[in-house]
Protein backbone atom coordinates (compact mmCIF):
# COMPACT_ATOMS: atom_id res chain seq x y z
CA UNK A 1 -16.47 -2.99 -17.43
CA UNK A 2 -13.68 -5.34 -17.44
CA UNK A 3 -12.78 -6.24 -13.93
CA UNK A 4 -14.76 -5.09 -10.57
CA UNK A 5 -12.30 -4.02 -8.19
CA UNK A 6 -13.54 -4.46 -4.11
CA UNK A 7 -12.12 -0.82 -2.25
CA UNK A 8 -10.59 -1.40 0.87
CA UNK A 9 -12.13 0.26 3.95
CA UNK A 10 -8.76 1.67 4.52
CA UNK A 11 -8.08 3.19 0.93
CA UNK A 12 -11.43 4.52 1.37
CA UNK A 13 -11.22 6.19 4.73
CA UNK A 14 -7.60 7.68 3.61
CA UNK A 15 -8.91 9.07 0.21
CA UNK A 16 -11.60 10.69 2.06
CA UNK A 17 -8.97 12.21 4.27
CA UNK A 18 -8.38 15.18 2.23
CA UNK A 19 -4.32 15.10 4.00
CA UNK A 20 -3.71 11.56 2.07
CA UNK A 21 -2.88 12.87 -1.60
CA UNK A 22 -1.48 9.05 -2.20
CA UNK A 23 -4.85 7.66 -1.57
CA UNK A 24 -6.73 10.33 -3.06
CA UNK A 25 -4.83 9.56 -6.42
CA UNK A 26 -4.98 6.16 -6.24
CA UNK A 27 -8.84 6.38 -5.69
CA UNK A 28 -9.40 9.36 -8.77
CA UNK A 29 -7.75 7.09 -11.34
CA UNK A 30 -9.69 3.92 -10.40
CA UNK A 31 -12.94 6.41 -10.82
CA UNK A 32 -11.76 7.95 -13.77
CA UNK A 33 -10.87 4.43 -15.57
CA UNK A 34 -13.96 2.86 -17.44
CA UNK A 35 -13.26 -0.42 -17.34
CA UNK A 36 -13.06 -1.05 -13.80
CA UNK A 37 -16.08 -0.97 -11.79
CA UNK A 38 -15.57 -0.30 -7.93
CA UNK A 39 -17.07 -2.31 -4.92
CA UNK A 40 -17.65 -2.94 -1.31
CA UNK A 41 -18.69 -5.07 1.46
CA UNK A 42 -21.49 -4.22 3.95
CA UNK A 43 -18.45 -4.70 6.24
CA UNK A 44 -16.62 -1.78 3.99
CA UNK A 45 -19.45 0.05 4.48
CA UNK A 46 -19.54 -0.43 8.71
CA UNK A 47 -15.36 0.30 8.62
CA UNK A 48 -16.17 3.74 6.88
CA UNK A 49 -19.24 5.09 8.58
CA UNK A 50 -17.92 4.04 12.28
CA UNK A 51 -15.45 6.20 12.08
CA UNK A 52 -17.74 9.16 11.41
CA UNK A 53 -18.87 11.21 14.89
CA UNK A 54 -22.73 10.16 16.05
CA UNK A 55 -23.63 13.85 15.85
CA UNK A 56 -22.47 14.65 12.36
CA UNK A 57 -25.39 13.31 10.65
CA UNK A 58 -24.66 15.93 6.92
CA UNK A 59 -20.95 13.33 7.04
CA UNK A 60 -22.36 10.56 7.48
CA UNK A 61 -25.08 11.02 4.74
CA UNK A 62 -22.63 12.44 2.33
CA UNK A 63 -20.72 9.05 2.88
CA UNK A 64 -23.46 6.73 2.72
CA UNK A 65 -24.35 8.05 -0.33
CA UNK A 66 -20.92 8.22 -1.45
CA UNK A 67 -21.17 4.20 -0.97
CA UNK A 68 -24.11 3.71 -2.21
CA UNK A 69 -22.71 4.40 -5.87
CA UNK A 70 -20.66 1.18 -5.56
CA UNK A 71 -22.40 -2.08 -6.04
CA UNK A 72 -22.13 -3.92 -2.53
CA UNK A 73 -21.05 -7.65 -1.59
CA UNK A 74 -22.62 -9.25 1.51
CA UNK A 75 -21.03 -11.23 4.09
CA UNK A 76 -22.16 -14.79 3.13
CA UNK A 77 -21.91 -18.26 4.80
CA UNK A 78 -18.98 -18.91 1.82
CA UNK A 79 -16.86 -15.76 2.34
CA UNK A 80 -17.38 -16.20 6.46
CA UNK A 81 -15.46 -20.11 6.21
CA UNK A 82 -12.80 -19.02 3.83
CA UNK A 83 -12.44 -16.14 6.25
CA UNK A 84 -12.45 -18.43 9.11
CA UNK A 85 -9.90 -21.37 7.22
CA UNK A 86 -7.30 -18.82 6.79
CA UNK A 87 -7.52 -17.68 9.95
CA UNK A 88 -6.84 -20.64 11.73
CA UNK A 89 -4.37 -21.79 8.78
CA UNK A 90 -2.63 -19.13 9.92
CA UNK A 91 -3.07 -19.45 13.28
CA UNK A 92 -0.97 -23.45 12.79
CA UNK A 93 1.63 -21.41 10.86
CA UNK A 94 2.15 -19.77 14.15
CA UNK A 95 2.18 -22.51 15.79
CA UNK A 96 4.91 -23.83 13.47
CA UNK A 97 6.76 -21.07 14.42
CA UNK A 98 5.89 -18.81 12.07
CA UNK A 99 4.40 -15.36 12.39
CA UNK A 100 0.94 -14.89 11.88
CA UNK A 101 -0.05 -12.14 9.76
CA UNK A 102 -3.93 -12.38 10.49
CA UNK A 103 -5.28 -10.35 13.33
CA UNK A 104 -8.60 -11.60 15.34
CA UNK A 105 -9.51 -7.62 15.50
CA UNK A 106 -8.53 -7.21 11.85
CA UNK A 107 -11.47 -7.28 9.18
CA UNK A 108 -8.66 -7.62 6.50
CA UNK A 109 -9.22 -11.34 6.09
CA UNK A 110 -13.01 -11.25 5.62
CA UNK A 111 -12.26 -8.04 2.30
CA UNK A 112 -9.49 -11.07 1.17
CA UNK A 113 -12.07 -13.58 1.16
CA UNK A 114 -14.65 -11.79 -0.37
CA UNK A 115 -12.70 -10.52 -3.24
CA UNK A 116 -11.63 -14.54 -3.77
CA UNK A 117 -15.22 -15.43 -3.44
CA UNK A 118 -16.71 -13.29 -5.60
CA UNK A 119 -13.48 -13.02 -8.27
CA UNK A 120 -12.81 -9.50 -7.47
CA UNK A 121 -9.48 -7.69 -7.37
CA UNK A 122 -9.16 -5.79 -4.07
CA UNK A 123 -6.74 -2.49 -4.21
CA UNK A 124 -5.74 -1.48 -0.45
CA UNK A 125 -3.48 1.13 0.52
CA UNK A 126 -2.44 -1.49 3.71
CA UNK A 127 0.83 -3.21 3.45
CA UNK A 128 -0.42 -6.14 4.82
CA UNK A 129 -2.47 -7.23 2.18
CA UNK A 130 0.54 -8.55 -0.15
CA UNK A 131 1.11 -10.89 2.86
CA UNK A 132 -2.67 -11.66 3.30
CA UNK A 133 -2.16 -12.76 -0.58
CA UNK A 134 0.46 -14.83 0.06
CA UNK A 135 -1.17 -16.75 2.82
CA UNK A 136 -4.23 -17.69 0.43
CA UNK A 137 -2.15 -18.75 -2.27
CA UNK A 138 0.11 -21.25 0.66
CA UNK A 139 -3.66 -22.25 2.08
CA UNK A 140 -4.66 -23.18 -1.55
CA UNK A 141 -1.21 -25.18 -1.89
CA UNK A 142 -2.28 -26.89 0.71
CA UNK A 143 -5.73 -27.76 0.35
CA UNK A 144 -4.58 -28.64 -3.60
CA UNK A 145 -1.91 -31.35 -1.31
CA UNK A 146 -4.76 -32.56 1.02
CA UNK A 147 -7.38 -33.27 -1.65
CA UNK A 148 -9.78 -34.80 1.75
CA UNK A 149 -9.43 -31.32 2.85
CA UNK A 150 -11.29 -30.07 0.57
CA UNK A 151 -13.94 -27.77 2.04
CA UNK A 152 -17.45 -27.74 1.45
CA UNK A 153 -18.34 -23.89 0.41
């Protein structure tokens, strides 16, 4: 394996939607390619199986064990700050006067951080991830301008 790549919830949940032939592509050839490995978060894991009705226990199995073939990042004290910098870096763009890309309700920043984290690429089907990207590499700018800023995770 050359390079573990961190599945979006939403790429996930859309491949398994057998109407989404985009996602369902874009999922086979990531399986199909042996030198990428594919992972999740236990926070993947809750965005797919939440979404699965309480009484259809044969889904939720089949899913569960569907994600239980991909090795699994946890939610860790480092991954929870980086997750919690950008959001309020983002949060004094906004305040600036620019437009904050980082919902409160969104889990998108937490599957960011724990791809940087853990040196992972993450592949998403969600168009806000480019921007997501961007707002790392301007928060890393800045912490590489405010060296006493430096965090300590």
């Amino acid at each position: 394996m050359d390079k573990i790549i961190l599945l979006d919830a939403n790429l996930l949940i859309a491949a398994l939607d057998t109407r989404n032939l985009e996602a369902m592509i874009q999922l086979d050839a990531l399986l199909n390619d042996d030198d990428v490995a594919l992972a999740i978060s236990s926070l993947i894991r809750y965005e797919v199986l939440r979404g699965v009705d309480f009484s259809d226990n044969e889904k939720y199995e089949r899913l569960n064990n569907l994600l239980n073939d991909y090795q699994e990042f946890e939610i860790n004290n480092k991954i929870a700050m980086l997750s919690a910098d950008l959001f309020r870096f983002a949060r004094s763009k906004k305040e600036e006067g620019k437009n904050s890309i980082v919902d409160k309700r969104s889990f998108d920043v937490f599957h960011l951080a724990t791809a940087k984290c853990n040196e992972l690429e993450l592949c998403s089907n969600d168009g806000d991830l480019g921007k997501l990207e961007n707002l790392y590499q301007d928060y890393q700018k800045w912490l590489s301008s405010n060296e006493n800023e430096t965090p300590d995770y």
